[in-house]
Structures are given as C-alpha cells and as structure tokens.
Protein backbone atom coordinates (compact mmCIF):
# COMPACT_ATOMS: atom_id res chain seq x y z
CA UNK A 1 -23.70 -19.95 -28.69
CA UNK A 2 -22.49 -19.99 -24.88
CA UNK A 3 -24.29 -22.37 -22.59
CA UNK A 4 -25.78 -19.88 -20.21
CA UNK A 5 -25.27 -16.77 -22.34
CA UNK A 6 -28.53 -14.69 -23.12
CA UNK A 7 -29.18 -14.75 -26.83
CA UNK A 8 -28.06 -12.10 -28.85
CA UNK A 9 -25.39 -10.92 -26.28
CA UNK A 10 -22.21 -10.18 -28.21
CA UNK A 11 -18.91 -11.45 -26.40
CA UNK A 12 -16.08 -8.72 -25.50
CA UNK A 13 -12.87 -9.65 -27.58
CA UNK A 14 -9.93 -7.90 -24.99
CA UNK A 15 -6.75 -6.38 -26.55
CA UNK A 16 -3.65 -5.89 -24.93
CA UNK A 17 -2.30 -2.49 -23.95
CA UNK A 18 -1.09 -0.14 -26.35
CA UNK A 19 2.59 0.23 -25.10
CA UNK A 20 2.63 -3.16 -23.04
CA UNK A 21 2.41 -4.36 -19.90
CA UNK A 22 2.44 -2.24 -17.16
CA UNK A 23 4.95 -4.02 -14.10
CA UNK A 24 4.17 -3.24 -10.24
CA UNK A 25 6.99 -1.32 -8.88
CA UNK A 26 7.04 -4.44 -6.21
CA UNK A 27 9.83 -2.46 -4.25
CA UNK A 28 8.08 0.94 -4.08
CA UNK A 29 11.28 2.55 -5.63
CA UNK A 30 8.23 5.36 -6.95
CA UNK A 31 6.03 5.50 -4.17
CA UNK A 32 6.81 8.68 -2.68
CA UNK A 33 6.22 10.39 -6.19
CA UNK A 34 3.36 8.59 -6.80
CA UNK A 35 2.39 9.74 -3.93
CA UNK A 36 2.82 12.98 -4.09
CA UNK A 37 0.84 13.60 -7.47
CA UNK A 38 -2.05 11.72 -5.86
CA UNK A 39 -2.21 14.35 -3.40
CA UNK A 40 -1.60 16.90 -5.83
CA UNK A 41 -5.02 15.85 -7.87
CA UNK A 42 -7.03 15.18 -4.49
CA UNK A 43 -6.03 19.15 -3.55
CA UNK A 44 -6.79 20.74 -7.44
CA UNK A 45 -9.75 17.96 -7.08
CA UNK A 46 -8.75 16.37 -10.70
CA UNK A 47 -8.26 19.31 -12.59
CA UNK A 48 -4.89 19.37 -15.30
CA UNK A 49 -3.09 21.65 -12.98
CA UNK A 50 0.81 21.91 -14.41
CA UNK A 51 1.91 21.19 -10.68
CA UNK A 52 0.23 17.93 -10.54
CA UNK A 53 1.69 17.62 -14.17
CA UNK A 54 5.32 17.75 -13.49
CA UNK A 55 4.88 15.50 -10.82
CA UNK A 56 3.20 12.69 -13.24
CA UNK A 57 6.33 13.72 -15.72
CA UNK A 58 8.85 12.97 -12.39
CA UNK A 59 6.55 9.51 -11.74
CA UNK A 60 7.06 8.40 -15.19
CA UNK A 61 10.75 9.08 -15.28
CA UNK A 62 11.17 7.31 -11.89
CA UNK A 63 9.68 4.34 -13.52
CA UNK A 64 11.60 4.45 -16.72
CA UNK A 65 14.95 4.71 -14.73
CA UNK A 66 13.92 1.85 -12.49
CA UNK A 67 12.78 -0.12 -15.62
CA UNK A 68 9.45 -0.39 -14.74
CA UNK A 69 8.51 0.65 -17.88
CA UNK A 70 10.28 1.09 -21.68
CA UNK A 71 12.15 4.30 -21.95
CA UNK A 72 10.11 6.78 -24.18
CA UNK A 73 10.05 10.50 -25.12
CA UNK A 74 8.43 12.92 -22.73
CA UNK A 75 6.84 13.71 -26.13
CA UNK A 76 5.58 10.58 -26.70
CA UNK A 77 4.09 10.86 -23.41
CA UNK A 78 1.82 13.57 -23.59
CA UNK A 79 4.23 16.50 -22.51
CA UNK A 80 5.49 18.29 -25.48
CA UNK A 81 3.67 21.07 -24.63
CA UNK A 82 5.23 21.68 -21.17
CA UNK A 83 8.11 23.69 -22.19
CA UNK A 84 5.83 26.68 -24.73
CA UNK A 85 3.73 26.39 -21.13
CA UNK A 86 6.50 27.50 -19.10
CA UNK A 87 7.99 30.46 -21.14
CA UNK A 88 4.50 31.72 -21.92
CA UNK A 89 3.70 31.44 -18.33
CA UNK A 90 7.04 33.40 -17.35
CA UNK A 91 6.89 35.87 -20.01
CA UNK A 92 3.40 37.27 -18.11
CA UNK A 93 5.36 37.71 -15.12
C-alpha cells in the first residue's frame, strides 16, 4: 500500500504507444498542413469530412518523408477506403 493512497484505489499501470513514440516536428517542416486540416475540422466542426481527410493523409506523409514518424501504408493508417470513396463519389456525377 502507498503512503498517502486511499485504500482500495487501484494504481494505473501506463503502456507505451502502439506504433511508438511520436517526435515533435521541432522545425515545423508540417506546420502549414497541420494547419490546414485544423482549420478544415474547426469549419465541418469535427465531422469525417473526406476534405479534412486528405489533408490528415498529406500531414501524415509530410511526417513520414521528414522522418518524423516510421514509414507505413496509407492502409495501415486508416485510409484504404479512400480510393472505392472517390470512384463511387465520381461515378454519381
């Protein structure tokens, strides 16, 4: 038991990140796409718009080719739909 700890309190065990750390882009190399999607959400106020989408695609890439982060597959990121959205999306038209 903790000195100072209420009885009965369980502790918090942390665990690292799934895919690692996380570095600061120290040099802003991806600031102006960062923020540019931040704008994006504040005007669709949150919602998954694909606009605001590509631009989090074009943020991650920036930080991949800057190494500020392992290089992955857009797949592996959450984006493997993005392609079926744009020829579905430009067949309507």
């Amino acid at each position: 038991m903790s000195f100072g700890r209420p009885p009965g309190q369980l502790t918090f065990n942390p665990t690292p990140p799934e895919r690692g750390s996380f570095p600061l882009d120290h040099d802003g190399e991806c600031q102006p796409v960062m923020k540019d999607y931040l704008a994006c959400l504040k005007k669709v106020r949150g919602n998954n718009d694909p606009e605001c989408r590509m631009l989090a695609k074009a943020y991650l890439k920036c930080r991949m080719d800057h190494n500020l982060m392992a290089r992955d597959s857009f797949k592996n990121l959450g984006f493997q739909d993005e392609k079926g959205k744009t020829n579905i999306s430009s067949d309507k038209s």
